[in-house]
Protein backbone atom coordinates (compact mmCIF):
# COMPACT_ATOMS: atom_id res chain seq x y z
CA UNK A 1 173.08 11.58 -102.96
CA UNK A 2 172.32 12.00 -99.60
CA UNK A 3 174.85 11.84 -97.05
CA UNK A 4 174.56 11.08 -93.01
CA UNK A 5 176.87 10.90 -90.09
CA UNK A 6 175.26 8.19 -87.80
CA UNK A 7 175.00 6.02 -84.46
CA UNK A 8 173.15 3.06 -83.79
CA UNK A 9 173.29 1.62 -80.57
CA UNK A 10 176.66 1.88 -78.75
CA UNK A 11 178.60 2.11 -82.32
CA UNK A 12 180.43 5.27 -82.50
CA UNK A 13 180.01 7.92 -85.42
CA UNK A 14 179.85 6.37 -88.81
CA UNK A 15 180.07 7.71 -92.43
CA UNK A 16 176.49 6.88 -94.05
CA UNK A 17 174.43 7.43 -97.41
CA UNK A 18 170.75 7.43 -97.19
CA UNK A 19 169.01 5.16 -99.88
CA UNK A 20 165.43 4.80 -99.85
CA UNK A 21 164.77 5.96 -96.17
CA UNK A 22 167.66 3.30 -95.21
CA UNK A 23 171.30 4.26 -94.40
CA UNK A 24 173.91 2.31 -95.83
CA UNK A 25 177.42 2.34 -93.58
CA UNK A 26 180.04 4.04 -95.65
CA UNK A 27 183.26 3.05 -92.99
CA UNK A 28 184.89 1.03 -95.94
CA UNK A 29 185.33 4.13 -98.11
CA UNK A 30 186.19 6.51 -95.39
CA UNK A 31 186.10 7.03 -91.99
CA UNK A 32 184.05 9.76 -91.99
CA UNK A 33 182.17 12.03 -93.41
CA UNK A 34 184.82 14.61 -93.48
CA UNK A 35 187.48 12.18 -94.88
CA UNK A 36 185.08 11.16 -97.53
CA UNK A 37 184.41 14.79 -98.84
CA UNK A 38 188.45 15.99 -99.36
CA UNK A 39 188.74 12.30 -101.40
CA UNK A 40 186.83 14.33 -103.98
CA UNK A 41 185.77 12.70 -106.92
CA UNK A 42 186.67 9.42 -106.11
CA UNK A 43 184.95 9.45 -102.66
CA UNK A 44 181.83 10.05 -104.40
CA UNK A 45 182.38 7.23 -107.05
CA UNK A 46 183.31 4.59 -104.07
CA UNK A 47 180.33 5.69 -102.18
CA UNK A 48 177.75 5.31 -105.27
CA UNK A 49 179.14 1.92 -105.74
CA UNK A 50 178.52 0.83 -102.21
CA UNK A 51 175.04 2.41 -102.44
CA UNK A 52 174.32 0.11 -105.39
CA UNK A 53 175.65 -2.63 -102.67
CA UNK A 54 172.62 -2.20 -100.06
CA UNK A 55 173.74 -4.92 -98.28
CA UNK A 56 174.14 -4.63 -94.66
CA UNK A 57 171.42 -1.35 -94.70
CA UNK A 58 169.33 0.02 -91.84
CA UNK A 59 165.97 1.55 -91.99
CA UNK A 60 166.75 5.63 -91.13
CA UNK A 61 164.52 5.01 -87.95
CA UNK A 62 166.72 2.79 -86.40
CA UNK A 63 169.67 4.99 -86.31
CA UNK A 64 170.84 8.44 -84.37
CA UNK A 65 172.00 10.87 -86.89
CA UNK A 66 174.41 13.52 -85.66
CA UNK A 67 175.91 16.55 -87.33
CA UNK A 68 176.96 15.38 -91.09
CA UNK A 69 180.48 17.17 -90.22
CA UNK A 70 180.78 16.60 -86.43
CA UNK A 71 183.90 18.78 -86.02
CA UNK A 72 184.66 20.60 -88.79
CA UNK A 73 188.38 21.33 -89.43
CA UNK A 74 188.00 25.41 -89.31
CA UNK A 75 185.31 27.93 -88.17
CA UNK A 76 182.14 27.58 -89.79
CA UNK A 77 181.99 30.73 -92.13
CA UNK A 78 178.95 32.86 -92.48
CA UNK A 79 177.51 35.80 -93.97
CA UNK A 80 175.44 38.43 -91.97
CA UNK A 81 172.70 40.53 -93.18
CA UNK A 82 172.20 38.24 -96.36
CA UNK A 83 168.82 38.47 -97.47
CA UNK A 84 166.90 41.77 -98.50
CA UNK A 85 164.13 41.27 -95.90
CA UNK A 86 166.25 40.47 -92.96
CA UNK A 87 168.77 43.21 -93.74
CA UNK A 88 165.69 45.58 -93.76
CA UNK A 89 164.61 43.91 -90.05
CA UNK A 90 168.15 44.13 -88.71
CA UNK A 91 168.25 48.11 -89.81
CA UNK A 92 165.36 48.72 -88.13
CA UNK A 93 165.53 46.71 -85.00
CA UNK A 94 168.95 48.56 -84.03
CA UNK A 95 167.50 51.99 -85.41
CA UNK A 96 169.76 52.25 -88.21
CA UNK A 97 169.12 53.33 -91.78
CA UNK A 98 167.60 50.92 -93.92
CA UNK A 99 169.97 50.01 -96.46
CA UNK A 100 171.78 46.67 -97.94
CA UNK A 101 175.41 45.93 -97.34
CA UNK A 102 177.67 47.25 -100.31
CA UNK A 103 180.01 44.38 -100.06
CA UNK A 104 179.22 40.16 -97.65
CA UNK A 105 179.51 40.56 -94.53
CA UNK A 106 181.61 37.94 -93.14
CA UNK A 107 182.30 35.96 -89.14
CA UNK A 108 182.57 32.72 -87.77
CA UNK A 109 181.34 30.42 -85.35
CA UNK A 110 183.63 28.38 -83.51
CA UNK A 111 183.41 24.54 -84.32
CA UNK A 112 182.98 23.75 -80.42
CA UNK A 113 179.22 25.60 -81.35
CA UNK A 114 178.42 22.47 -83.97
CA UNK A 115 175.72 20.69 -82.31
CA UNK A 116 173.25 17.54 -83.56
CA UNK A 117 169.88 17.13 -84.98
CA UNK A 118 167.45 16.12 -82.18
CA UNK A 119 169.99 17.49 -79.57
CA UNK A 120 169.38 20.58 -77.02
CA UNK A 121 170.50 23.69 -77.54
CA UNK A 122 172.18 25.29 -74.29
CA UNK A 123 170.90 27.60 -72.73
CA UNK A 124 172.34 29.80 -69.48
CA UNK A 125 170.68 32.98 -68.08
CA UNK A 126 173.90 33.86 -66.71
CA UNK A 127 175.28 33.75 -70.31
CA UNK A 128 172.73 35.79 -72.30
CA UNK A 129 168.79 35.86 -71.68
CA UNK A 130 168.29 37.05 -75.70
CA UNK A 131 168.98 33.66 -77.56
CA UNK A 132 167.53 34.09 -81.49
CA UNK A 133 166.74 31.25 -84.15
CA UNK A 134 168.44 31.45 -87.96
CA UNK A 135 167.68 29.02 -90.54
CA UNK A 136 170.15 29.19 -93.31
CA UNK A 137 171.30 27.12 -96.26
CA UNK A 138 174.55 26.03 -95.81
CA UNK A 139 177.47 25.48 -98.37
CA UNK A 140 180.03 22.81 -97.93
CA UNK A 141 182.82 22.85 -100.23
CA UNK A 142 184.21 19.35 -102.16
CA UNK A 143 187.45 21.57 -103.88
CA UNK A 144 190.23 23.46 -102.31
CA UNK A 145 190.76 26.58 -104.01
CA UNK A 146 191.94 30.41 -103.78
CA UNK A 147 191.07 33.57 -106.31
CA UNK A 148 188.11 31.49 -107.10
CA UNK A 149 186.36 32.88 -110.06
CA UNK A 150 182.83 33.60 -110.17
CA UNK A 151 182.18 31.94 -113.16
CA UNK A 152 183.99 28.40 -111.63
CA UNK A 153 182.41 28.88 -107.68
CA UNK A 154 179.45 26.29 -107.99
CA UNK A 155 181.88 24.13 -109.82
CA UNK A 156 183.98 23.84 -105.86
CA UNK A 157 180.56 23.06 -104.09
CA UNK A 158 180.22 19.65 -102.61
CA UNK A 159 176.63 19.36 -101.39
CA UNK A 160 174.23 21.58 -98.96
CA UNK A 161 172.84 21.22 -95.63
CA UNK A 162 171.06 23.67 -93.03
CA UNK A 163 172.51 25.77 -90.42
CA UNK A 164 170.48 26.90 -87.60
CA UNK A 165 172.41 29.76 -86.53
CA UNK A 166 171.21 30.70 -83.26
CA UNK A 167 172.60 33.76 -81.73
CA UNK A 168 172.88 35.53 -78.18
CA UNK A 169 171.55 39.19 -78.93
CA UNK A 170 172.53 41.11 -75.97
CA UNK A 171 176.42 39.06 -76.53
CA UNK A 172 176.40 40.71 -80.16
CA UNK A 173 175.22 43.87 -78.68
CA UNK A 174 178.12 44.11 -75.26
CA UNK A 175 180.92 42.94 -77.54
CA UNK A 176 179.57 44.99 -80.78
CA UNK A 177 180.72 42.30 -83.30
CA UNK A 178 179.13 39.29 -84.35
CA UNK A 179 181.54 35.88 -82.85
CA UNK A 180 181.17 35.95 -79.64
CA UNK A 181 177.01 36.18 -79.04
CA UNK A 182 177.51 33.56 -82.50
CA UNK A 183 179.74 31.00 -80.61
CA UNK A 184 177.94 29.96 -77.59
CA UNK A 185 178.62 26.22 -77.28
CA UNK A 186 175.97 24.19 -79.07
CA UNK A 187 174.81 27.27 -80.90
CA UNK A 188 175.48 25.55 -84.21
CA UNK A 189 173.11 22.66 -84.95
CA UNK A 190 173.46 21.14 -88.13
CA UNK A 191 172.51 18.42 -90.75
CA UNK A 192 170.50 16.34 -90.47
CA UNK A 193 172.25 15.76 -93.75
CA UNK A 194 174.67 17.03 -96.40
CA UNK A 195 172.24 16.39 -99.78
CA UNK A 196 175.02 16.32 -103.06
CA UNK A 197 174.86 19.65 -105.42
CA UNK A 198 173.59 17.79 -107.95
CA UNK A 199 170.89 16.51 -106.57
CA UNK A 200 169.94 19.96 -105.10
CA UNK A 201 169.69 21.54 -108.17
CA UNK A 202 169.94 25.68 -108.29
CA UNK A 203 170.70 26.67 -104.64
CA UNK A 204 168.83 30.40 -105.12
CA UNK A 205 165.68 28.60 -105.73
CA UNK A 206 164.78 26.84 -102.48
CA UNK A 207 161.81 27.65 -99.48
CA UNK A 208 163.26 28.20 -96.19
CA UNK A 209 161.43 28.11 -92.61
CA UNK A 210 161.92 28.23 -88.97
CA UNK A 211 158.86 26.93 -86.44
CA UNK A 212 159.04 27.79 -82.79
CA UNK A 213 156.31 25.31 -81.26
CA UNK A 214 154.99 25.04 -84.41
CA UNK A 215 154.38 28.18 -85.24
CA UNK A 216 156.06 29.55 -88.38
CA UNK A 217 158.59 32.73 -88.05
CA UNK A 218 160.94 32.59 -90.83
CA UNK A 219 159.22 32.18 -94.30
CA UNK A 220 161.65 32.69 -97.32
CA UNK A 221 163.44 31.72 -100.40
CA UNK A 222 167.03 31.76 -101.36
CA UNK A 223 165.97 33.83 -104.33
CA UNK A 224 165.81 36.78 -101.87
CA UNK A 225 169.35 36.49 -101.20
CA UNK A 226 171.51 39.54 -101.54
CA UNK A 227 174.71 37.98 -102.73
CA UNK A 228 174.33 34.80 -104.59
CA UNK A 229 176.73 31.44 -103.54
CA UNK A 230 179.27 32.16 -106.58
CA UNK A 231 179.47 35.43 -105.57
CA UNK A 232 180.31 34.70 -101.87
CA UNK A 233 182.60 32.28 -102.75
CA UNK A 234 184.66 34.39 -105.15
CA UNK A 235 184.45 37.49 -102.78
CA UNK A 236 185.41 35.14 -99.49
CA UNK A 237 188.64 33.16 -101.34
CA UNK A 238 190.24 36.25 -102.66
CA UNK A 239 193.85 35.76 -101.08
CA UNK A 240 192.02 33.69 -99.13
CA UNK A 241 192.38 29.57 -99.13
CA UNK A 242 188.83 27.70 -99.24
CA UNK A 243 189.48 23.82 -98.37
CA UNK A 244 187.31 20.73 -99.18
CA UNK A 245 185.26 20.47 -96.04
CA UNK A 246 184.76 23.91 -95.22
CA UNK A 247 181.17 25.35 -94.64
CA UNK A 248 179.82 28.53 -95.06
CA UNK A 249 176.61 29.36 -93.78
CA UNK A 250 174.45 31.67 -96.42
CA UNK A 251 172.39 34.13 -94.33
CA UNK A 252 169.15 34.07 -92.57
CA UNK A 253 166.26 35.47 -94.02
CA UNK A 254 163.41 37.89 -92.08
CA UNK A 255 161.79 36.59 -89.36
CA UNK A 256 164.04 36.56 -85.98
CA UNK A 257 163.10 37.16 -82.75
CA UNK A 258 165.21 40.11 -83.01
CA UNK A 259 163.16 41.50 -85.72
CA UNK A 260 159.37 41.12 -83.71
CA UNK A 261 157.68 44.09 -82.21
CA UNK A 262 158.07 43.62 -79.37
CA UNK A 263 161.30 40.83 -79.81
CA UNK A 264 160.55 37.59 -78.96
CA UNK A 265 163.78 35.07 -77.64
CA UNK A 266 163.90 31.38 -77.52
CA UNK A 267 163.05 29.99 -73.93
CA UNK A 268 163.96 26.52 -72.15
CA UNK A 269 161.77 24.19 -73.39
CA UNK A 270 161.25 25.66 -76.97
CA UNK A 271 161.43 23.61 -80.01
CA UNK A 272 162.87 24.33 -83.53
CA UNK A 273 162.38 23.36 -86.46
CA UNK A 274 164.66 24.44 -89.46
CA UNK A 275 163.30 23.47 -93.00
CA UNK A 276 164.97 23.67 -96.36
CA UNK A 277 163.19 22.62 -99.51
CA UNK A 278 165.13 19.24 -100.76
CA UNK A 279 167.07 18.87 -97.47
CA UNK A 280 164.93 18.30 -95.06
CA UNK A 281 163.79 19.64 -91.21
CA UNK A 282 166.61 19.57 -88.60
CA UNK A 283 164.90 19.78 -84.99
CA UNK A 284 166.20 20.62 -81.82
CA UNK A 285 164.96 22.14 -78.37
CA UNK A 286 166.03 24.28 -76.30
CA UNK A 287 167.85 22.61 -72.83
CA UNK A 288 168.34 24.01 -69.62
């Protein structure tokens, strides 16, 4: 199933499952989105039976979609250096050795940096004149769980949806860590929907790209990731509490502006588009 947060006209947010290109209003199951997800099981089962009940539906067109998860309840979690190409660029680009990480490398982005499909990203000279582009395939978890075992991880994932991860390069480079040039208001777009794990199918098999005025930088697969979603999981929940809801952000793969010779940064104006086999494209620009 395919799962939507959504406006249309002056409604506020809405709960929504996408049926045929039409979005069907879910506010009788849940509020939102959120809400819907930590009902677990049963969420899913009241939402299938109002999909079978089209009535009241709206062609996709007609409606504003917004981040699935507006404002998540924690951090978004995410994993640098994650893919063997882009570890290899990120080496190189700070003139470091050219090696993979022995164990995930973990931050966050603050949830004020979640930001809308179709919406601008921000962007302030005065803040940071280096601002980068990330696709990445991002996890959101249906079960709460700690200690989680390999073996059981997939079993705790809810559905997927893409994470443009844009970052401030000279911010990462003052503070020398990753969450402050990665939490930029904005800096998080997401969506523009959560698609259900089993209609995804196996999450290391899927093309990823990034376009900057339609011209293709980031060209990958999740095969080429370094440590697989079960993996991640198990390694991030050790004495550590994952909750339904939560999202974790995957990685990006090769391709940033960081990486270019010479490096290449997003500009006002720019537009973005972040694809993921069997999710979709989520577009934004870049604002003044």
């Amino acid at each position: 199933m395919r799962f939507v947060t959504f406006q249309q006209g002056d409604t506020g947010a809405r709960p929504g499952v996408v049926v045929d290109d039409r979005v069907i209003d879910l506010t009788s199951v849940a509020p939102d989105l959120l809400s819907l997800i930590q009902m677990g099981p049963e969420g899913l089962q009241a939402a299938k039976r109002r999909a079978e009940n089209a009535e009241g539906a709206v062609p996709l067109s007609e409606v504003k979609l917004l981040a699935p998860i507006p404002r998540p309840r924690k951090n978004i979690m995410c994993v640098g250096m994650n893919y063997v190409a882009h570890a290899y660029e990120s080496a190189r680009a700070r003139g470091r050795p050219e090696t993979l990480p022995p164990h995930p490398v973990f931050f966050t982005k603050a949830v004020t940096t979640v930001n809308h499909p179709e919406a601008a990203v921000p962007f302030d000279a005065s803040v940071s004149e280096q601002i980068d582009w990330e696709v990445e395939l991002a996890v959101v978890l249906g079960r709460t769980g700690k200690d989680i075992p390999e073996a059981e991880a997939l079993n705790h994932v809810w559905g997927y949806t893409i994470v443009n991860d844009v970052s401030a390069r000279d911010l990462q480079d003052l503070h020398q860590q990753f969450f402050k040039g990665k939490s930029l208001d904005g800096s998080c777009p997401m969506g523009p929907m959560i698609v259900t794990a089993d209609e995804v199918g196996d999450p290391h098999n899927l093309r990823l790209s990034l376009r900057v005025n339609g011209e293709t930088m980031q060209d990958s697969n999740t095969s080429d990731l370094v440590f697989n979603i079960p993996t991640l999981l198990a390694v991030l929940s050790r004495g550590m509490t994952l909750e339904a809801g939560d999202i974790l952000a995957t990685g990006t793969p090769s391709g940033v502006g960081m990486g270019r010779t010479p490096p290449t940064y997003l500009r006002p104006g720019d537009v973005m588009e972040a694809e993921i086999e069997k999710i979709g494209v989520l577009r934004n620009r870049v604002g003044a």
